[in-house]
Protein backbone atom coordinates (compact mmCIF):
# COMPACT_ATOMS: atom_id res chain seq x y z
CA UNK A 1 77.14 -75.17 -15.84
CA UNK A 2 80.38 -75.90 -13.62
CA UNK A 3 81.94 -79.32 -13.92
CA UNK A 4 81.51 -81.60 -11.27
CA UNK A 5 84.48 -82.04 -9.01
CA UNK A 6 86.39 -85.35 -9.16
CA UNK A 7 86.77 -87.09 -5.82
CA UNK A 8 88.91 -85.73 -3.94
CA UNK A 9 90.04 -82.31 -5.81
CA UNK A 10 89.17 -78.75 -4.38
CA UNK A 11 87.44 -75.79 -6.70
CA UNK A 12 90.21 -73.59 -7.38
CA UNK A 13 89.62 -70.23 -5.55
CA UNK A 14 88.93 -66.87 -8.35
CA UNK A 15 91.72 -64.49 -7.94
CA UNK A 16 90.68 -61.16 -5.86
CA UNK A 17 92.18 -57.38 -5.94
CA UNK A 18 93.82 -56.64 -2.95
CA UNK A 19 92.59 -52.52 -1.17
CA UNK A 20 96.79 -52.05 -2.47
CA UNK A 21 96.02 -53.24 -5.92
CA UNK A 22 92.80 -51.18 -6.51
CA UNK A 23 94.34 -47.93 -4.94
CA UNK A 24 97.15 -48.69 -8.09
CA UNK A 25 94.83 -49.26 -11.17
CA UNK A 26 92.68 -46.17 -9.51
CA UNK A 27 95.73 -43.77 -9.66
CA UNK A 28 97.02 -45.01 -12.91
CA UNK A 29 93.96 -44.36 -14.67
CA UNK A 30 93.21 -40.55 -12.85
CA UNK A 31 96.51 -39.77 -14.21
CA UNK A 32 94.62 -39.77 -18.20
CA UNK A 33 91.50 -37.78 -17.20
CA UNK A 34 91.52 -34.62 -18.67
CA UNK A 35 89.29 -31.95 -15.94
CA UNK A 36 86.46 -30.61 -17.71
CA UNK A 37 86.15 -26.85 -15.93
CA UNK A 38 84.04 -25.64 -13.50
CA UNK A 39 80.45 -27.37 -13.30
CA UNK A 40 77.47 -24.81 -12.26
CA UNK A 41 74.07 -25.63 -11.42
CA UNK A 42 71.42 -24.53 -13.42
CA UNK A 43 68.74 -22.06 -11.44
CA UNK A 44 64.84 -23.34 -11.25
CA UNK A 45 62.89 -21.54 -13.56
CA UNK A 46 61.38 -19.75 -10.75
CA UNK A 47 64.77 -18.04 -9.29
CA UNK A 48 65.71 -16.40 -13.15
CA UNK A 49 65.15 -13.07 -12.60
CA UNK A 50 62.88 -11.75 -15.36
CA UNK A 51 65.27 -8.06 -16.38
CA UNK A 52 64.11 -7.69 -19.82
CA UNK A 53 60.27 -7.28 -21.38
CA UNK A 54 61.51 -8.03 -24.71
CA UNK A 55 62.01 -11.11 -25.69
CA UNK A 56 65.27 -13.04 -27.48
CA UNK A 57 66.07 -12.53 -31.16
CA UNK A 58 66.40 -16.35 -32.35
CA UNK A 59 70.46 -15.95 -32.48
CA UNK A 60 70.12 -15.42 -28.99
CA UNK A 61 67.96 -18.55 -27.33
CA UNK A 62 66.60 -21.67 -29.28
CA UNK A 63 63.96 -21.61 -31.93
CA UNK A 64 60.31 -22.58 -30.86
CA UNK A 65 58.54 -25.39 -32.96
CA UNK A 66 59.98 -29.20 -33.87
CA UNK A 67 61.45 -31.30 -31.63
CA UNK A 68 60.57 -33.12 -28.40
CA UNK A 69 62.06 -30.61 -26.18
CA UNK A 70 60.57 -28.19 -24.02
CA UNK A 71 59.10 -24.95 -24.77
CA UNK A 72 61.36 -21.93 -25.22
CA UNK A 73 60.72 -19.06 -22.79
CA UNK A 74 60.23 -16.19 -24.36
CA UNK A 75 60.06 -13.66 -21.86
CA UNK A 76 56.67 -12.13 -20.75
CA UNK A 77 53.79 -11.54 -22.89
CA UNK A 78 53.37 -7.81 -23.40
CA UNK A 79 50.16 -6.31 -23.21
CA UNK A 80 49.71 -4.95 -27.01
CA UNK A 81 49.29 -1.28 -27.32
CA UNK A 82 45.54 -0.07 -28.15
CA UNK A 83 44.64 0.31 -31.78
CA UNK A 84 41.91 2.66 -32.87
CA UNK A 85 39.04 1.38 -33.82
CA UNK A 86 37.89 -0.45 -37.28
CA UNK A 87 35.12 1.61 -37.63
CA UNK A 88 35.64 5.14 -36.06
CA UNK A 89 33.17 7.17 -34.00
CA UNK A 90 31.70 10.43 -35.78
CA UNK A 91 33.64 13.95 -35.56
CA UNK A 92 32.78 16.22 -33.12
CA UNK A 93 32.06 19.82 -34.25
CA UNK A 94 31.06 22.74 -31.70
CA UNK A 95 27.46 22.55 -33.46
CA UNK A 96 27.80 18.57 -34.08
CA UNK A 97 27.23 16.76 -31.04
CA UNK A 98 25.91 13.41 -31.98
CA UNK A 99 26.55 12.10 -28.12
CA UNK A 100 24.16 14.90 -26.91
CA UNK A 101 20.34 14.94 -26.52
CA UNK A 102 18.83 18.61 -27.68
CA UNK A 103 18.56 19.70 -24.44
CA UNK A 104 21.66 18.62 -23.26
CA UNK A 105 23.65 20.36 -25.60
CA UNK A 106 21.01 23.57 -25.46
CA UNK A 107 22.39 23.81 -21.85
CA UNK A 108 26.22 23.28 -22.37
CA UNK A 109 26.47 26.08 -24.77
CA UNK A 110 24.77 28.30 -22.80
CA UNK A 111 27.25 27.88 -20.20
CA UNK A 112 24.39 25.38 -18.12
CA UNK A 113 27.34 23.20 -16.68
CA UNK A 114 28.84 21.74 -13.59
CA UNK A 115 32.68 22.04 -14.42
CA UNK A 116 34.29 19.93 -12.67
CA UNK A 117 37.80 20.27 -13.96
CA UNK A 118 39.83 22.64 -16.06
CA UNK A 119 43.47 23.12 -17.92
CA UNK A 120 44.35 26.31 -19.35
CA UNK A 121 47.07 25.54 -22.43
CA UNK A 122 47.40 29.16 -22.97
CA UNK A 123 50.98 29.70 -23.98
CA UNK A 124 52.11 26.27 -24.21
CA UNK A 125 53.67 25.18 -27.14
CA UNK A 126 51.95 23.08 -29.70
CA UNK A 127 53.37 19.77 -28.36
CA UNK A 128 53.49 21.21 -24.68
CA UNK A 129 49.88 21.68 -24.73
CA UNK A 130 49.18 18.31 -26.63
CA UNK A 131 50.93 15.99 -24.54
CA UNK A 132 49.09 18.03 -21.98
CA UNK A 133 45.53 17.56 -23.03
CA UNK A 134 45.83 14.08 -23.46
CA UNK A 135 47.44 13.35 -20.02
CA UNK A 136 44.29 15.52 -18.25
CA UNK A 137 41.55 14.15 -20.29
CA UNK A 138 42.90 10.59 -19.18
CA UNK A 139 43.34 11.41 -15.36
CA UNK A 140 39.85 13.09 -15.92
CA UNK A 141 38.17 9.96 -17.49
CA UNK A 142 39.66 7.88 -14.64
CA UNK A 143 38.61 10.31 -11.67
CA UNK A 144 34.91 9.95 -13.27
CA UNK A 145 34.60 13.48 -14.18
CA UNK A 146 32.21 14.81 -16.90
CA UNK A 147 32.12 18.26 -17.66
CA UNK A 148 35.54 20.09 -18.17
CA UNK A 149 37.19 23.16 -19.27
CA UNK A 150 39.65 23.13 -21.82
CA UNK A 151 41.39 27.19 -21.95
CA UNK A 152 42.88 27.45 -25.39
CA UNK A 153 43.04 31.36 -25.85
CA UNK A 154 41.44 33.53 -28.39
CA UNK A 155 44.38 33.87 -30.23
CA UNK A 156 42.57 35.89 -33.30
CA UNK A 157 45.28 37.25 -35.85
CA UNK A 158 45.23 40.56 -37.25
CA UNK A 159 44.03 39.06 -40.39
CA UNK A 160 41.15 37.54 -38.69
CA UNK A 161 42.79 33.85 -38.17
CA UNK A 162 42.48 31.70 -35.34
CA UNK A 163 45.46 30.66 -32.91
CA UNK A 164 47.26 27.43 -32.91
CA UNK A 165 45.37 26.11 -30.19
CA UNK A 166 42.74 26.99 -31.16
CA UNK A 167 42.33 25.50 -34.10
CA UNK A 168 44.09 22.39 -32.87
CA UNK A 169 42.25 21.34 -29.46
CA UNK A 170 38.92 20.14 -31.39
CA UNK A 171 41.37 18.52 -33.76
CA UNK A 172 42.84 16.34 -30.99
CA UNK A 173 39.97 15.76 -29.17
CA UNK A 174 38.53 13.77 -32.55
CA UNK A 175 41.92 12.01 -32.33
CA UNK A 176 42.22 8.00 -31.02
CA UNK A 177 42.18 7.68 -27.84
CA UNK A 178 40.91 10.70 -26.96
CA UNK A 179 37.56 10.49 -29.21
CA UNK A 180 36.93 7.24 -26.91
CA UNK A 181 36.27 9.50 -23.93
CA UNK A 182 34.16 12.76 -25.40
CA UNK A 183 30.78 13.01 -25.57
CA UNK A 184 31.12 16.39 -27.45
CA UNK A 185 32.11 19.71 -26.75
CA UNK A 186 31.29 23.44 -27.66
CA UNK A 187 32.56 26.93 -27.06
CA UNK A 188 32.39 28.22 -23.58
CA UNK A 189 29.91 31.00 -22.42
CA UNK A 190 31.34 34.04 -22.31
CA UNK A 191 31.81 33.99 -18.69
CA UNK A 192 33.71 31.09 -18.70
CA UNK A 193 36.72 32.38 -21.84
CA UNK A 194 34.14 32.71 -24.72
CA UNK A 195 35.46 31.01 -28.04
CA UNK A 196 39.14 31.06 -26.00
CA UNK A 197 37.51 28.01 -24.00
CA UNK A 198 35.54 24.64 -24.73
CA UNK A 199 33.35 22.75 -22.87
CA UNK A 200 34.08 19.46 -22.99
CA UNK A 201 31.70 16.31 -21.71
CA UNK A 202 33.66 13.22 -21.03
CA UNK A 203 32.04 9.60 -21.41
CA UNK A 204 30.80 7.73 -18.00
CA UNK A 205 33.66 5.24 -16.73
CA UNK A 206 31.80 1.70 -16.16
């Protein structure tokens, strides 16, 4: 609390910087600021462009978990890859076809079929006419289509052996994913390549 004046006496006025005297101290002191490099903004999370599906090794962005911070962004999530299935769907023979009512199967192997589709892997290589099969029985499954011709060729040896092909088309056709998508399938009728052919029924799309 300020004393009380004594009559007569005058409060003593406080002392005030003069515009010169603050310009002084301000330059004397800038002189001992070190500059601490360029400054950038940081983007929004919205403008970082997203170039990489894979997200960070943990050397390379901070580690997810404790703290009070925020969430590290990891990237997008990837859709996993399909896995076959726990409990897989019976093998298809040409005279097994579990998918198949009697009739049904009566009339695809006597050559009683709408074909709607057909890929001749005649003379392809092994992996050629692989990576072949599986890329028309996909587009085939997707365009809705249900009967198909597979071509494979003959190919019987001169000591009574079967082709390649052949032997490997029903093989592949039992494989994940492709066993997802046949019904069964059967040598063709004669007038559609004999044994160098197969019928094959594809599953209904929902």
């Amino acid at each position: 609390m300020p004393k009380p004046l004594k009559p007569g006496s005058k409060r003593k006025k406080k002392k005030t910087e003069t515009p010169q005297q603050d310009m002084a101290l301000w330059k004397s002191v800038s002189k001992t600021v070190e500059p601490m490099g360029p400054c950038y903004m940081l983007p929004e999370i919205s403008d970082v462009p997203l170039t990489s599906a894979t997200p960070p090794t943990p050397s390379s962005g901070p580690r997810p978990g404790r703290g009070g911070g925020k969430k590290a962004n990891w990237g997008p999530v990837l859709t996993p890859k399909p896995h076959a299935p726990v409990n897989p769907l019976p093998e298809l023979t040409h005279q097994d076809q579990p998918g198949l009512d009697k009739a049904t199967a009566k009339r695809m192997r006597r050559g009683q079929v709408s074909i709607v589709g057909r890929i001749d892997l005649h003379g392809l290589t092994q992996a050629e006419a692989h990576r072949a099969l599986d890329a028309f029985l996909e587009a085939a499954w997707y365009a809705r289509k249900r009967e198909i011709l597979v071509i494979t060729g003959k190919g019987t040896r001169a000591d009574g052996s079967f082709g390649v092909l052949r032997q490997a088309v029903p093989r592949w056709l039992n494989e994940f994913p492709n066993r997802a998508k046949v019904v069964a399938f059967s040598y063709a009728a004669p007038k559609d390549g004999g044994e160098g052919a197969l019928y094959v029924r594809l599953k209904k799309r929902g």
